[in-house]
Protein backbone atom coordinates (compact mmCIF):
# COMPACT_ATOMS: atom_id res chain seq x y z
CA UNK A 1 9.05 46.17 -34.69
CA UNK A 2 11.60 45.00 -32.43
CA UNK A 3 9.25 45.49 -28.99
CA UNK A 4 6.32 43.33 -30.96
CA UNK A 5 9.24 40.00 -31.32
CA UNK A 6 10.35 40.69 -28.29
CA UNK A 7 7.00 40.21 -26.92
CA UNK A 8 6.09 37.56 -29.28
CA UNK A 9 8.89 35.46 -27.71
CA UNK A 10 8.00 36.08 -24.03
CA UNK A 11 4.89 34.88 -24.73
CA UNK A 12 5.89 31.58 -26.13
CA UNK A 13 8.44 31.21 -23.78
CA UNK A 14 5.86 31.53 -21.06
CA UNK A 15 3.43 29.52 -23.29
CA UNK A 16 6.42 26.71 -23.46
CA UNK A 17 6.74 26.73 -19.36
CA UNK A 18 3.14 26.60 -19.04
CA UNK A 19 3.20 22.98 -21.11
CA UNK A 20 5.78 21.73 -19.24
CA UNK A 21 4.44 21.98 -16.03
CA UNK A 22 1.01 20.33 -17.27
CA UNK A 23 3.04 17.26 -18.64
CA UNK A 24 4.96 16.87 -15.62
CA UNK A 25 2.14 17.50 -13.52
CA UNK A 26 0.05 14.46 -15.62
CA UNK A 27 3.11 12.20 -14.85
CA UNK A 28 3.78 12.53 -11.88
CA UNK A 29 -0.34 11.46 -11.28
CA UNK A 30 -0.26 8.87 -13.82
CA UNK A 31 2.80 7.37 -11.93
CA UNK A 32 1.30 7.15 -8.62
CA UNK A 33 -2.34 6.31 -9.58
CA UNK A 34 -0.56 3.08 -11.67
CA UNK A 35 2.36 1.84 -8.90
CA UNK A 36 1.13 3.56 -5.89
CA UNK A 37 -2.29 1.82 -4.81
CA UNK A 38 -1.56 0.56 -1.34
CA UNK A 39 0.50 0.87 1.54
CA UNK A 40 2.03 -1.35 4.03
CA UNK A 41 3.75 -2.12 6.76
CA UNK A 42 4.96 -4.65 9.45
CA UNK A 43 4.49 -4.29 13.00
CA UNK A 44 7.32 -5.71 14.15
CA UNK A 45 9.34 -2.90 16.28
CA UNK A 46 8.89 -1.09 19.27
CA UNK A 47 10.02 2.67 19.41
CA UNK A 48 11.58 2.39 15.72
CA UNK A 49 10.03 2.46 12.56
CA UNK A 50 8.16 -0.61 11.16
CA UNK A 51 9.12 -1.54 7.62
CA UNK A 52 7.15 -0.20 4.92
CA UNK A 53 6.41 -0.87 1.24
CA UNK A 54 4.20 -0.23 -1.35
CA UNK A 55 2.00 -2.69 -3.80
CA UNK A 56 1.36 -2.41 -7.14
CA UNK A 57 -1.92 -2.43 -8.81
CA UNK A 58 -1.58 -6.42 -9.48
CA UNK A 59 -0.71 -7.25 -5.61
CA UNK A 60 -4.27 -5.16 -4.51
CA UNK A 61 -6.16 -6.74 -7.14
CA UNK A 62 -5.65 -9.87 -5.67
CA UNK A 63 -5.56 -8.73 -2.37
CA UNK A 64 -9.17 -7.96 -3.11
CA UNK A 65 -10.18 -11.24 -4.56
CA UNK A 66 -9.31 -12.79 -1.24
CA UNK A 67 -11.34 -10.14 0.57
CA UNK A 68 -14.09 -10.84 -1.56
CA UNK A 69 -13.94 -14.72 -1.08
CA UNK A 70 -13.04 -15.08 2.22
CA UNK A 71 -16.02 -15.93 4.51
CA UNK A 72 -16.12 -14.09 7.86
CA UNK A 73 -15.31 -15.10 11.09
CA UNK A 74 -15.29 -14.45 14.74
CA UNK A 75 -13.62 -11.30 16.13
CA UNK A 76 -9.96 -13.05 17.44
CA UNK A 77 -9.17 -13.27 21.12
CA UNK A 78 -6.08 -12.44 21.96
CA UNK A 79 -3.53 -9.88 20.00
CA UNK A 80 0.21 -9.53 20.96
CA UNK A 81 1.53 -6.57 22.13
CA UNK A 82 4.39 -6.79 21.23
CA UNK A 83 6.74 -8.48 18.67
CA UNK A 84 5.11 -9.31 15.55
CA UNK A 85 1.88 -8.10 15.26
CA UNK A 86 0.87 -8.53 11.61
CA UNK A 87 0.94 -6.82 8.24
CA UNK A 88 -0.96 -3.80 8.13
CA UNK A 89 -2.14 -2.27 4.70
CA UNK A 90 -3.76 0.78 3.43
CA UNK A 91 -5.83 0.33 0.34
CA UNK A 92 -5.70 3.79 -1.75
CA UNK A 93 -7.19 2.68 -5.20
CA UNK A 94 -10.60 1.68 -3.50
CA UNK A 95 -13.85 3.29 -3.73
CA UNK A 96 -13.40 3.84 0.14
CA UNK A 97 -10.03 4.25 2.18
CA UNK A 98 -9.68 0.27 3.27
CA UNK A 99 -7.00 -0.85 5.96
CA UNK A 100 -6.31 -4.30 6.47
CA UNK A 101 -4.50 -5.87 9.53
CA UNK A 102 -3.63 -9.70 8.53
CA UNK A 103 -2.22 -12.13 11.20
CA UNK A 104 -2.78 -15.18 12.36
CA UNK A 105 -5.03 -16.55 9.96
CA UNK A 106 -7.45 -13.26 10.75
CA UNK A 107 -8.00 -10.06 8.00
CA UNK A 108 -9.28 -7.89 9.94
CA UNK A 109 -11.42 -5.56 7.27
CA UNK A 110 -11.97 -1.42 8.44
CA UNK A 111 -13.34 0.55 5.89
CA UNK A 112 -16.44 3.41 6.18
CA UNK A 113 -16.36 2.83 9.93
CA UNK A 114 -16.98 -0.61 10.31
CA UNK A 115 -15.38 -3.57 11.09
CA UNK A 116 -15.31 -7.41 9.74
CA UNK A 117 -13.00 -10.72 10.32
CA UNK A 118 -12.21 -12.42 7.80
CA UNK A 119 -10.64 -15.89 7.55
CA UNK A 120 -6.97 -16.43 6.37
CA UNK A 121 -6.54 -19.95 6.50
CA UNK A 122 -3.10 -21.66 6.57
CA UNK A 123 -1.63 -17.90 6.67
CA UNK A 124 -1.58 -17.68 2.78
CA UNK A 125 -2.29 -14.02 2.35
CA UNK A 126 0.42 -13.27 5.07
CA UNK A 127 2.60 -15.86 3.59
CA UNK A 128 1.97 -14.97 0.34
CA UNK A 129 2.93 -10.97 1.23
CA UNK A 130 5.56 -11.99 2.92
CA UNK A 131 7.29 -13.66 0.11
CA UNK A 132 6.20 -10.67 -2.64
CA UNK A 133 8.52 -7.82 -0.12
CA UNK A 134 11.04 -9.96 0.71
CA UNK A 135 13.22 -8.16 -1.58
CA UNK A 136 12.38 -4.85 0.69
CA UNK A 137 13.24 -5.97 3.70
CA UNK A 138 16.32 -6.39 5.78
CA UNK A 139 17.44 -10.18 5.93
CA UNK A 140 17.28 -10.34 10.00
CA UNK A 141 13.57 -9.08 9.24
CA UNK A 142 12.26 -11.42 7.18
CA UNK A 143 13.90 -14.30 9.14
CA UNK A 144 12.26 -12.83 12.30
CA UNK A 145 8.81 -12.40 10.46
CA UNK A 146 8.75 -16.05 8.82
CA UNK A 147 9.61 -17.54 11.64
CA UNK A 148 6.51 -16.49 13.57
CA UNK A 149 4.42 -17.59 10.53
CA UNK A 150 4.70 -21.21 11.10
């Protein structure tokens, strides 16, 4: 009688464990399908890391209504070296992995092995993602970045 409670409580015990692990498990994807749809970064440094940050579901959305409304362009010219070189995003919440360089007034769209230019006039999608991680970056950064976004 003793052996069959015994066993009884292993089993719910291992029963309890087992639901834990699934509700932790559907958390921890809930959580980064909901404020972890894109990556970025600023290529700013050379030899040290660039800053990074990550955009919530709101920031892509509109990031795609630009790409969606902005007419294409001309491949640009002429791209720094060094310095700043742009803000460079990956797009995880699409239907197909999307990275986006934007700088000087240029998207530049690569996604399913192709490549387009789009137009960013006046800067506003730089200036506008400038201004949402400004909070995330280091004061000398930011002042270095807007600077070269006349």
């Amino acid at each position: 009688m003793l052996w069959r409670s015994l066993l009884a409580c292993c089993l719910g015990l291992i029963l309890l464990i087992f639901a834990v692990q699934i509700f932790v498990q559907a958390f921890e994807y809930d959580y980064s399908v909901t404020h972890n749809v894109a990556k970025g970064y600023i290529a700013v440094f050379s030899g040290m890391p660039d800053p990074q940050w990550s955009l919530n579901s709101n920031e892509v959305a509109y990031i795609q209504h630009v790409l969606e409304t902005a007419p294409n362009i001309a491949p640009p010219t002429e791209v720094p070296s060094s310095g700043y070189r742009g803000m460079n995003l990956d797009l995880l919440a699409t239907d197909l992995p999307t990275q986006l360089t934007i700088f000087n007034e240029v998207i530049t769209l690569r996604q399913a092995g192709t490549t387009r230019y789009l137009s960013d006039p006046n800067r506003a999608l730089e200036r506008s993602l400038l201004e949402d991680i400004r909070g995330d970056l280091a004061p000398g950064v930011y002042d270095f970045v807007k600077s070269k976004i006349p």
